[in-house]
PDB file of N, CA and C in Angstrom:
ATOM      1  N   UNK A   1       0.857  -1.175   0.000  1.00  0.00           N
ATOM      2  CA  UNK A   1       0.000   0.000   0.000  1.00  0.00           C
ATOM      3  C   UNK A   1       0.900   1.233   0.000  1.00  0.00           C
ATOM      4  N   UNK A   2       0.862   2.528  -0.524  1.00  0.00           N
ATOM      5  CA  UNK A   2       1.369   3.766  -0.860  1.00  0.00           C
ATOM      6  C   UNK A   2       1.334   4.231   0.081  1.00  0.00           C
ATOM      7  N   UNK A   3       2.349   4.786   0.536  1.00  0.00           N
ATOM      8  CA  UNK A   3       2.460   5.972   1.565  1.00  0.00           C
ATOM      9  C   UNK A   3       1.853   7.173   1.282  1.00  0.00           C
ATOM     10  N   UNK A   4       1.090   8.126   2.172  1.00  0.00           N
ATOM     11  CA  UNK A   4       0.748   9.111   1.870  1.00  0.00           C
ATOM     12  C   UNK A   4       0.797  10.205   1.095  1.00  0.00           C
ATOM     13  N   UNK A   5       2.216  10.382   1.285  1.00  0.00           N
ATOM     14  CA  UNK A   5       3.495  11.144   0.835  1.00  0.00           C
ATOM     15  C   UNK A   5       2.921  10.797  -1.060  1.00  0.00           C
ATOM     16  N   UNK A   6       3.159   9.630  -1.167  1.00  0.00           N
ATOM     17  CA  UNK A   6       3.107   9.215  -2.562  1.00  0.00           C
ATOM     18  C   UNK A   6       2.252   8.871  -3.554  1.00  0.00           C
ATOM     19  N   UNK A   7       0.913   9.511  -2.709  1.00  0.00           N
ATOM     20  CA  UNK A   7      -0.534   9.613  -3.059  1.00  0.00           C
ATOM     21  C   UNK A   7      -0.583  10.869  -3.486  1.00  0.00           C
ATOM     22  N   UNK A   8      -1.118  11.503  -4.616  1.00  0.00           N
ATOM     23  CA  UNK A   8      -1.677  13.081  -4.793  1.00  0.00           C
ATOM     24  C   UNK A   8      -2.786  13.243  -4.154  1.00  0.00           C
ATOM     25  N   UNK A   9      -2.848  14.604  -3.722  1.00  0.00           N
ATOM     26  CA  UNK A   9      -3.914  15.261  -3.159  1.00  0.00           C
ATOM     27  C   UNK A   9      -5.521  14.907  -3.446  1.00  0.00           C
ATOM     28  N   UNK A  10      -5.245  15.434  -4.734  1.00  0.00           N
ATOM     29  CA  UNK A  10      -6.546  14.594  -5.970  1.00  0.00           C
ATOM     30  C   UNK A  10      -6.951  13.844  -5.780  1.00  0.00           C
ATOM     31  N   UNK A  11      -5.982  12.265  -5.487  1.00  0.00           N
ATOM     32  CA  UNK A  11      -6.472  11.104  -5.624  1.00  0.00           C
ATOM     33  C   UNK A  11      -7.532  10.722  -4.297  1.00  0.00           C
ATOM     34  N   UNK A  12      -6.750  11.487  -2.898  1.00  0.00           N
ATOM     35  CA  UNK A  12      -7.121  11.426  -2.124  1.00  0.00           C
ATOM     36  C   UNK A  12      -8.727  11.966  -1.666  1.00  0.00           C
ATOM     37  N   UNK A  13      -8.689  13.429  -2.434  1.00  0.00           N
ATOM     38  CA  UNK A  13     -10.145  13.455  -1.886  1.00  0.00           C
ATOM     39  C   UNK A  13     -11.236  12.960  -3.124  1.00  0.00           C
ATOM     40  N   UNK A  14     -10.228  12.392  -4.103  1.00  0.00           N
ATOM     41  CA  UNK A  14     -11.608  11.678  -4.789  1.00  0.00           C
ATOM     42  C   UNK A  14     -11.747  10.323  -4.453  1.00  0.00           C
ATOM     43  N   UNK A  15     -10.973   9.839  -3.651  1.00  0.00           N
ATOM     44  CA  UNK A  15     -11.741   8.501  -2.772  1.00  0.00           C
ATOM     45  C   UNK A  15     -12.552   9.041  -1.467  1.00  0.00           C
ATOM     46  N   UNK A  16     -12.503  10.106  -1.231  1.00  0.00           N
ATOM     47  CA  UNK A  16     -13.218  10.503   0.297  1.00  0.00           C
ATOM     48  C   UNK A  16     -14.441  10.881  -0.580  1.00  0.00           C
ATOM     49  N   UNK A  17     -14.744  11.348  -1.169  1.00  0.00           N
ATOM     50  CA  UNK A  17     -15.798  11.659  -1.940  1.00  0.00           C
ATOM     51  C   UNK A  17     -16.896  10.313  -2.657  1.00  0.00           C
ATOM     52  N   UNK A  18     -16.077   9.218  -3.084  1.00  0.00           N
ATOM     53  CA  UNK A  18     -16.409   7.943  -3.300  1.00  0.00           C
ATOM     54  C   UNK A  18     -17.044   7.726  -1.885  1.00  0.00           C
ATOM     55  N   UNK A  19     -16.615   7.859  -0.886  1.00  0.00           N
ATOM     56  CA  UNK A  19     -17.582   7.188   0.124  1.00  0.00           C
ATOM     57  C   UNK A  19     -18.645   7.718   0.462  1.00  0.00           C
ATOM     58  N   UNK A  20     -19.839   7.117   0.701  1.00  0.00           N
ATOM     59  CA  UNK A  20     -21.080   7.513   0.884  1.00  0.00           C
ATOM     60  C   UNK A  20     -21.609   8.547   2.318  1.00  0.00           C
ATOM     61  N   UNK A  21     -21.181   8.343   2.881  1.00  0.00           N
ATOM     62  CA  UNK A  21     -21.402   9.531   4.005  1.00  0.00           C
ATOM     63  C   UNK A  21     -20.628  11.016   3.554  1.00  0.00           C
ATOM     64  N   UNK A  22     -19.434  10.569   2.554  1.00  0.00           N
ATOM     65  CA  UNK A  22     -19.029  11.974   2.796  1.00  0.00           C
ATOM     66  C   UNK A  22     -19.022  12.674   1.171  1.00  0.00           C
ATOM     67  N   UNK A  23     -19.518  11.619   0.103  1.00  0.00           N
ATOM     68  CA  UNK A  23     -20.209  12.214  -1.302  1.00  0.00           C
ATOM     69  C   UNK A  23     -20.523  13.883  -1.478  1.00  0.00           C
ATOM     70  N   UNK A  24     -21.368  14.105  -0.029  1.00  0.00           N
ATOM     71  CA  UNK A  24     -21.652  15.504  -0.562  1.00  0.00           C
ATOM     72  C   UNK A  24     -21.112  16.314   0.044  1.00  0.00           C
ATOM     73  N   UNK A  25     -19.959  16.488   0.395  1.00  0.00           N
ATOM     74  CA  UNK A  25     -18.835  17.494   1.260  1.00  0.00           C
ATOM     75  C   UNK A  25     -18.781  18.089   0.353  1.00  0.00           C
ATOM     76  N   UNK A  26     -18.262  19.448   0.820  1.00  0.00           N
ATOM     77  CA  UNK A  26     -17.510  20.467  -0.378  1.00  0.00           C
ATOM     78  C   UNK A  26     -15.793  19.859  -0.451  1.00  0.00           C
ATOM     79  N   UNK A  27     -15.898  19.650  -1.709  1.00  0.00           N
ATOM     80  CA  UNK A  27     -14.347  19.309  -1.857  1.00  0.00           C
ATOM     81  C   UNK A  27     -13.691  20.233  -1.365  1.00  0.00           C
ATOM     82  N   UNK A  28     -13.685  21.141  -0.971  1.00  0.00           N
ATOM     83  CA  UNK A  28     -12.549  22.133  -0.308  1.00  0.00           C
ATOM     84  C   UNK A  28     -12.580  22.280   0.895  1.00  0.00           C
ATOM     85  N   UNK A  29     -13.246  21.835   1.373  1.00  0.00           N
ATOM     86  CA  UNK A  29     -12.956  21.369   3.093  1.00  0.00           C
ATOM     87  C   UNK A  29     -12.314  19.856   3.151  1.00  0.00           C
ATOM     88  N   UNK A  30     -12.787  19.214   2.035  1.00  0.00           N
ATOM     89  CA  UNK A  30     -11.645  17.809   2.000  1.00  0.00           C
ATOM     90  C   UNK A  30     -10.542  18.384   1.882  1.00  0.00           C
ATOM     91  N   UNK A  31     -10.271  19.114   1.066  1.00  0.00           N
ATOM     92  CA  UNK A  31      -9.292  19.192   0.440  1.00  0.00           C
ATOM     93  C   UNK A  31      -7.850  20.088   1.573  1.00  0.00           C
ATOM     94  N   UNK A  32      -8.618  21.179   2.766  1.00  0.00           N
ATOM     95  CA  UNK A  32      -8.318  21.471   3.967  1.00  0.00           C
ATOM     96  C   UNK A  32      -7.402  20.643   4.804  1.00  0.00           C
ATOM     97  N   UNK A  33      -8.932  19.710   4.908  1.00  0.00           N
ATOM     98  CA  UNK A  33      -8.100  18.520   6.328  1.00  0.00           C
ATOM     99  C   UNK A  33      -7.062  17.979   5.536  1.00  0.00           C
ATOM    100  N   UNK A  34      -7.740  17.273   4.365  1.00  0.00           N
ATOM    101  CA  UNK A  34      -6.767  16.216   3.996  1.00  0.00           C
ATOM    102  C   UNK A  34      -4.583  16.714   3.747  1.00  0.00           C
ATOM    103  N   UNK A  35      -5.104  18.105   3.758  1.00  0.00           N
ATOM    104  CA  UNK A  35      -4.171  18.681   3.539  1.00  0.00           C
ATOM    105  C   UNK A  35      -2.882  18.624   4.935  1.00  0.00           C
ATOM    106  N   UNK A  36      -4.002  19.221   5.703  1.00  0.00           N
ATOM    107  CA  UNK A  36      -3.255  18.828   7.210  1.00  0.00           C
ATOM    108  C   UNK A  36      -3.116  17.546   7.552  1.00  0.00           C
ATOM    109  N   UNK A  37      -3.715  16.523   7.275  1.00  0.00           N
ATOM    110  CA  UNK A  37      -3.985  14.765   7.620  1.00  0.00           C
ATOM    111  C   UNK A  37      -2.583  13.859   7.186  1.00  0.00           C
ATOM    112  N   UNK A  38      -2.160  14.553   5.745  1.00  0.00           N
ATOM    113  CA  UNK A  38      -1.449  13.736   5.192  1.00  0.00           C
ATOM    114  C   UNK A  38       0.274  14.465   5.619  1.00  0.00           C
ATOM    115  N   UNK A  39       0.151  15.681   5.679  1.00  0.00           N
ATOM    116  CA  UNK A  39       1.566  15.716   6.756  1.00  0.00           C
ATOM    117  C   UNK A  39       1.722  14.980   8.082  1.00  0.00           C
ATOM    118  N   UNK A  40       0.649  14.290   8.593  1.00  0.00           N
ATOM    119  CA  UNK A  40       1.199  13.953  10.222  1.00  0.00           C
ATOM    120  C   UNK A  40       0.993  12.469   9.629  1.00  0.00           C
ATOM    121  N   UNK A  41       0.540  11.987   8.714  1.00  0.00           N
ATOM    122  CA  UNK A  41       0.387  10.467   8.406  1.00  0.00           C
ATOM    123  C   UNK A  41       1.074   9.715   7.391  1.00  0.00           C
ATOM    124  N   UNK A  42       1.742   8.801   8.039  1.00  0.00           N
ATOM    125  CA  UNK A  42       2.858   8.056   7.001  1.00  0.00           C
ATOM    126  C   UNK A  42       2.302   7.329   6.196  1.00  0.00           C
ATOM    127  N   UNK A  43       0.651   6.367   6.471  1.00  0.00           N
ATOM    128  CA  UNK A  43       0.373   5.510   5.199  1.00  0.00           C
ATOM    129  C   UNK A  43      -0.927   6.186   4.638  1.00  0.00           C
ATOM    130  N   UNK A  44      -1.027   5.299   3.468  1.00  0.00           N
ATOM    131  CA  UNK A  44      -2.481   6.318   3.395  1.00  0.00           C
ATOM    132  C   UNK A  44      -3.467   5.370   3.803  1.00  0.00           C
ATOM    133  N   UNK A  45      -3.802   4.533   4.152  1.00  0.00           N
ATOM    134  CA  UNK A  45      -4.620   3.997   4.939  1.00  0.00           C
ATOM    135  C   UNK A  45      -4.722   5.065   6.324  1.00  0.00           C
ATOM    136  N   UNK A  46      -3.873   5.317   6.906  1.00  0.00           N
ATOM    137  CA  UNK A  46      -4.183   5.860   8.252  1.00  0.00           C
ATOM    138  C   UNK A  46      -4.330   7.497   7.523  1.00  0.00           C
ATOM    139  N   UNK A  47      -3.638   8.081   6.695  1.00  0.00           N
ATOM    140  CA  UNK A  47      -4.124   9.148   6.290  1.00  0.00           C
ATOM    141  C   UNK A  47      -5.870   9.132   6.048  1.00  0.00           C
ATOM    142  N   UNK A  48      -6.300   8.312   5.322  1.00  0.00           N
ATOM    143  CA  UNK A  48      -8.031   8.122   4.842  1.00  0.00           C
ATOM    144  C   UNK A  48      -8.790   8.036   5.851  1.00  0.00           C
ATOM    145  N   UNK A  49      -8.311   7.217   6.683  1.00  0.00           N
ATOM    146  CA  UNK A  49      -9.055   7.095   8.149  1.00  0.00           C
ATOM    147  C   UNK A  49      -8.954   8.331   8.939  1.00  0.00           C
ATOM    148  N   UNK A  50      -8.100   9.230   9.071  1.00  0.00           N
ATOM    149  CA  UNK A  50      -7.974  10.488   9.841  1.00  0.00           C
ATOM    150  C   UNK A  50      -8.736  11.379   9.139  1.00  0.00           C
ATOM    151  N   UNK A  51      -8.787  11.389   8.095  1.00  0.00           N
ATOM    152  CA  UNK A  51      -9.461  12.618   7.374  1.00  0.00           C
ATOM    153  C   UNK A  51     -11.043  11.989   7.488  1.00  0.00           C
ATOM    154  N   UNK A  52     -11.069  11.001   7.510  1.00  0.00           N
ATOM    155  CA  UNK A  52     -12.942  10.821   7.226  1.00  0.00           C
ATOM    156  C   UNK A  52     -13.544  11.124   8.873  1.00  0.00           C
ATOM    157  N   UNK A  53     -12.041  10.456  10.001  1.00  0.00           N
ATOM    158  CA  UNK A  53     -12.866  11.374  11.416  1.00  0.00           C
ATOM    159  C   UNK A  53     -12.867  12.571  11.837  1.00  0.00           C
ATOM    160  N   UNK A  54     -11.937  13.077  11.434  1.00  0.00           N
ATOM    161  CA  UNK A  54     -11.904  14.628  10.949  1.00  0.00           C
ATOM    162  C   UNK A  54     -13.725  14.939  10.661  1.00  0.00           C
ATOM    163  N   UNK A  55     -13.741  15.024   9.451  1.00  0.00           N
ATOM    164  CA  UNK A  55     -14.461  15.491   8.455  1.00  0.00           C
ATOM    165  C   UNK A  55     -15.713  15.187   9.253  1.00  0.00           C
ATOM    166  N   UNK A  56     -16.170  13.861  10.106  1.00  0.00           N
ATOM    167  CA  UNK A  56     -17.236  13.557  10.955  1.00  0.00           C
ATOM    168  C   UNK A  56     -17.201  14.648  11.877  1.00  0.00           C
ATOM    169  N   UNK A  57     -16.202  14.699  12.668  1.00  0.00           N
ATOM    170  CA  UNK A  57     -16.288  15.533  13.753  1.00  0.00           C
ATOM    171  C   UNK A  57     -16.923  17.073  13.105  1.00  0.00           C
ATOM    172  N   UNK A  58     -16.418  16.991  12.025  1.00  0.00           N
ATOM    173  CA  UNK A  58     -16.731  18.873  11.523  1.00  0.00           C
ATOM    174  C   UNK A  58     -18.172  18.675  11.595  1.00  0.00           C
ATOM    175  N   UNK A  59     -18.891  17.819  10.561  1.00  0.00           N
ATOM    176  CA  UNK A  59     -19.951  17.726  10.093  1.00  0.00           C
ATOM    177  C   UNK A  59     -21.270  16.972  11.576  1.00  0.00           C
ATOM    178  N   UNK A  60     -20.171  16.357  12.171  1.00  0.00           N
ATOM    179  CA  UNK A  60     -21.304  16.031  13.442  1.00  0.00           C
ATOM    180  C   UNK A  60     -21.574  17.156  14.550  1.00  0.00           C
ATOM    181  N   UNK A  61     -20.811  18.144  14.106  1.00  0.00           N
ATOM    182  CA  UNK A  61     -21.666  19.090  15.046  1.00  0.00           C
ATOM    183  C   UNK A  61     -22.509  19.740  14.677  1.00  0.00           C
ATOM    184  N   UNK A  62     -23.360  19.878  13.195  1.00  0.00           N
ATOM    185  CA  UNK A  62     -24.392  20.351  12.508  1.00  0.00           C
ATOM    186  C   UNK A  62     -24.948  19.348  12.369  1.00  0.00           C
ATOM    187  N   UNK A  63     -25.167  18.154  12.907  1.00  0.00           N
ATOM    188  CA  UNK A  63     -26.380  17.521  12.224  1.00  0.00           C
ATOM    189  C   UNK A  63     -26.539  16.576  13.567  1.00  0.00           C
ATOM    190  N   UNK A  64     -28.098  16.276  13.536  1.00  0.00           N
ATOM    191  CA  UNK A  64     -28.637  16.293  15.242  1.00  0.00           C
ATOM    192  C   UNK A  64     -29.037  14.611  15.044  1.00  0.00           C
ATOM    193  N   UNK A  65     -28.836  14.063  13.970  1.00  0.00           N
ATOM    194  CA  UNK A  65     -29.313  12.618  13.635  1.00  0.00           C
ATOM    195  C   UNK A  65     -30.813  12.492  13.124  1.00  0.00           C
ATOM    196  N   UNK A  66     -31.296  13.545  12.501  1.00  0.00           N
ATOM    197  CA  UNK A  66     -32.546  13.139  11.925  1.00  0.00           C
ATOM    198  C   UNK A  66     -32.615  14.080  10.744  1.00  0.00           C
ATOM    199  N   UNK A  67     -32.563  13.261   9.740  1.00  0.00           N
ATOM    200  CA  UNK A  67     -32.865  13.580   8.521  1.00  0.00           C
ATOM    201  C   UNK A  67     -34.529  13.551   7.743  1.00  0.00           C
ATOM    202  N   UNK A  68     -34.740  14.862   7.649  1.00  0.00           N
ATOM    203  CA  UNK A  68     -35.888  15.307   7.493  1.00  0.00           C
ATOM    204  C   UNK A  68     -36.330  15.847   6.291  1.00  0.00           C
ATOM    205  N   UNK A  69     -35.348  15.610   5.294  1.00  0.00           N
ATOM    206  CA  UNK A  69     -35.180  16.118   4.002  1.00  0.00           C
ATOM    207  C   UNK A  69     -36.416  15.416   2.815  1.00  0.00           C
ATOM    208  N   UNK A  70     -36.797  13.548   3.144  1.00  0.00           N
ATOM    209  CA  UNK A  70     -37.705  13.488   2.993  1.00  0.00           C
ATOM    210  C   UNK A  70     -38.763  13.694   3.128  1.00  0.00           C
ATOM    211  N   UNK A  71     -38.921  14.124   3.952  1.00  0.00           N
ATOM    212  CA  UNK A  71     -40.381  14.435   4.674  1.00  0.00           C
ATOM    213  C   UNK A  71     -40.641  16.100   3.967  1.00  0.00           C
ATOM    214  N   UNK A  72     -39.712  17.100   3.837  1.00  0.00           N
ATOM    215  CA  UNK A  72     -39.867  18.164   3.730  1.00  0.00           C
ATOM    216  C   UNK A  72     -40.183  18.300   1.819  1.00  0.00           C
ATOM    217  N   UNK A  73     -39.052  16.842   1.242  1.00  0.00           N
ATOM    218  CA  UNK A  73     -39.741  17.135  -0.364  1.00  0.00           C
ATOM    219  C   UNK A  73     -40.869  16.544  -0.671  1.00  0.00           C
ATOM    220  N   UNK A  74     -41.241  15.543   0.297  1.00  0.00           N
ATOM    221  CA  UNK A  74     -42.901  15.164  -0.088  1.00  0.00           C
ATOM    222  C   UNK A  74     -43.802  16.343   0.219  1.00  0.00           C
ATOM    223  N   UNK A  75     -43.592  17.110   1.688  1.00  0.00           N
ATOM    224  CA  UNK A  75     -44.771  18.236   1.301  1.00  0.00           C
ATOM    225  C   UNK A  75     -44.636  19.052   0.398  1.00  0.00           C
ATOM    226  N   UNK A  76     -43.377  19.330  -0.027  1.00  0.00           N
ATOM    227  CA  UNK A  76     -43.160  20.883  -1.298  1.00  0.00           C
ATOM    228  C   UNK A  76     -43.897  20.101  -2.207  1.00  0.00           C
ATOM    229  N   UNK A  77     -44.125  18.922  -2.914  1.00  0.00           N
ATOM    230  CA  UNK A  77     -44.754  18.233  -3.688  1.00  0.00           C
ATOM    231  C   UNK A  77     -46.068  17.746  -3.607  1.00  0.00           C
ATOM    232  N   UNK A  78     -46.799  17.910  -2.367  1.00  0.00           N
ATOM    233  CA  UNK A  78     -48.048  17.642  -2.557  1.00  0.00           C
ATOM    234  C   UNK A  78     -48.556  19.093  -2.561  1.00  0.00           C
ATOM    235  N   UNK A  79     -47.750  20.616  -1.864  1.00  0.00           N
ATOM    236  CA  UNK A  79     -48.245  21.596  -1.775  1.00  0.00           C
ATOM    237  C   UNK A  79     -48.082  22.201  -3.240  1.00  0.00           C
ATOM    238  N   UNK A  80     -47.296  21.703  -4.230  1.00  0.00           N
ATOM    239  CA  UNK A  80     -47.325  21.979  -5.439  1.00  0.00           C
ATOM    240  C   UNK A  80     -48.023  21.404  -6.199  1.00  0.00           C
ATOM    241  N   UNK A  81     -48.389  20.050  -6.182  1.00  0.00           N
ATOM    242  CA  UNK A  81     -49.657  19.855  -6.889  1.00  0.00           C
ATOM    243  C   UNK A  81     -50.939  20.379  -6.561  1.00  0.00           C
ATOM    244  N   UNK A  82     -51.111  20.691  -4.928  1.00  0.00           N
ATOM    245  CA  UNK A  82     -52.508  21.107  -5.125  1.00  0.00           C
ATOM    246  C   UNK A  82     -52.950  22.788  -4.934  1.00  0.00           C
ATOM    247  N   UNK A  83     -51.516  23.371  -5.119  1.00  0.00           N
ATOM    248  CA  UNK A  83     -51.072  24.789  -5.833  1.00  0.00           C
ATOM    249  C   UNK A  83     -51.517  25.359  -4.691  1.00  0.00           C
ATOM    250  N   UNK A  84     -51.181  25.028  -3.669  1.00  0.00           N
ATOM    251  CA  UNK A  84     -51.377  25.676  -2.225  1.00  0.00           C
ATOM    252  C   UNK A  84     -49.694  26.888  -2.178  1.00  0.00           C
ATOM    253  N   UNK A  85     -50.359  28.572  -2.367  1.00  0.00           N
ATOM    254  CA  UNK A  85     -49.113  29.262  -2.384  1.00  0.00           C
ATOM    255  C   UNK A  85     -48.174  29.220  -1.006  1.00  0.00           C
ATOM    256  N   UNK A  86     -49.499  29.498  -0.281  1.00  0.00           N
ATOM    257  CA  UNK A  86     -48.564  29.807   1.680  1.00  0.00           C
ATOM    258  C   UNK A  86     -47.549  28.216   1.879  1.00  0.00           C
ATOM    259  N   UNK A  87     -48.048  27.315   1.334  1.00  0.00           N
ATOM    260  CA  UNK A  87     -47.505  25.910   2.232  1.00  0.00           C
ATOM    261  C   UNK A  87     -46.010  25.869   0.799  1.00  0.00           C
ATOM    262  N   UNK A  88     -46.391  26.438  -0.242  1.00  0.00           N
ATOM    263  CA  UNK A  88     -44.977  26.431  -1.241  1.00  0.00           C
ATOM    264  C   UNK A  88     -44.089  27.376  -0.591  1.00  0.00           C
ATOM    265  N   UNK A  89     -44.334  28.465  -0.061  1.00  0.00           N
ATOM    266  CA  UNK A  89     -43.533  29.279   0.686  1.00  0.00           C
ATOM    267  C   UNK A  89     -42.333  29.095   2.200  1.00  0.00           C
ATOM    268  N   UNK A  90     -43.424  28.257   2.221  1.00  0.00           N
ATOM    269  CA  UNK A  90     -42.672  27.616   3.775  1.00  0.00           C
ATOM    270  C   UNK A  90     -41.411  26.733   3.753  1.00  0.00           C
TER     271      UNK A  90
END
């Protein structure tokens, strides 16, 4: 396995991006940590693993464990079919 060192930057946050929890990061906050991650880490296994708890820790302090995103596009969608303006507004 490649040492950190001998991984590009690139490669790196386009496997952090491949993983499913962290798909929709802004690459430039990957691109941040990973930046700091891979100077203190000799393989990239332990580099990948530092940056994805990193990146949790950032992102687990904005999000409370309930994802509500479904629930919120089924009503924009029933309040748009039945052309209700106040409940499209909300």
């Amino acid at each position: 396995m490649p040492g950190a060192s001998d991984v590009s930057l690139d490669t790196v946050i386009a496997d952090i991006l491949m993983s499913a929890n962290y798909k929709h990061m802004c690459p430039d906050l990957i691109r941040i940590v990973a930046l700091q991650e891979m100077m203190k880490r000799r393989s990239y296994k332990e580099t990948i693993k530092a940056i994805k708890n990193k990146l949790h820790q950032v992102g687990g302090a904005y999000l409370d464990g309930r994802n509500e995103h479904t629930l919120w596009l089924t009503s924009l969608q029933e309040a748009i079919e039945t052309g209700e303006q106040d409940a499209i507004r909300q």
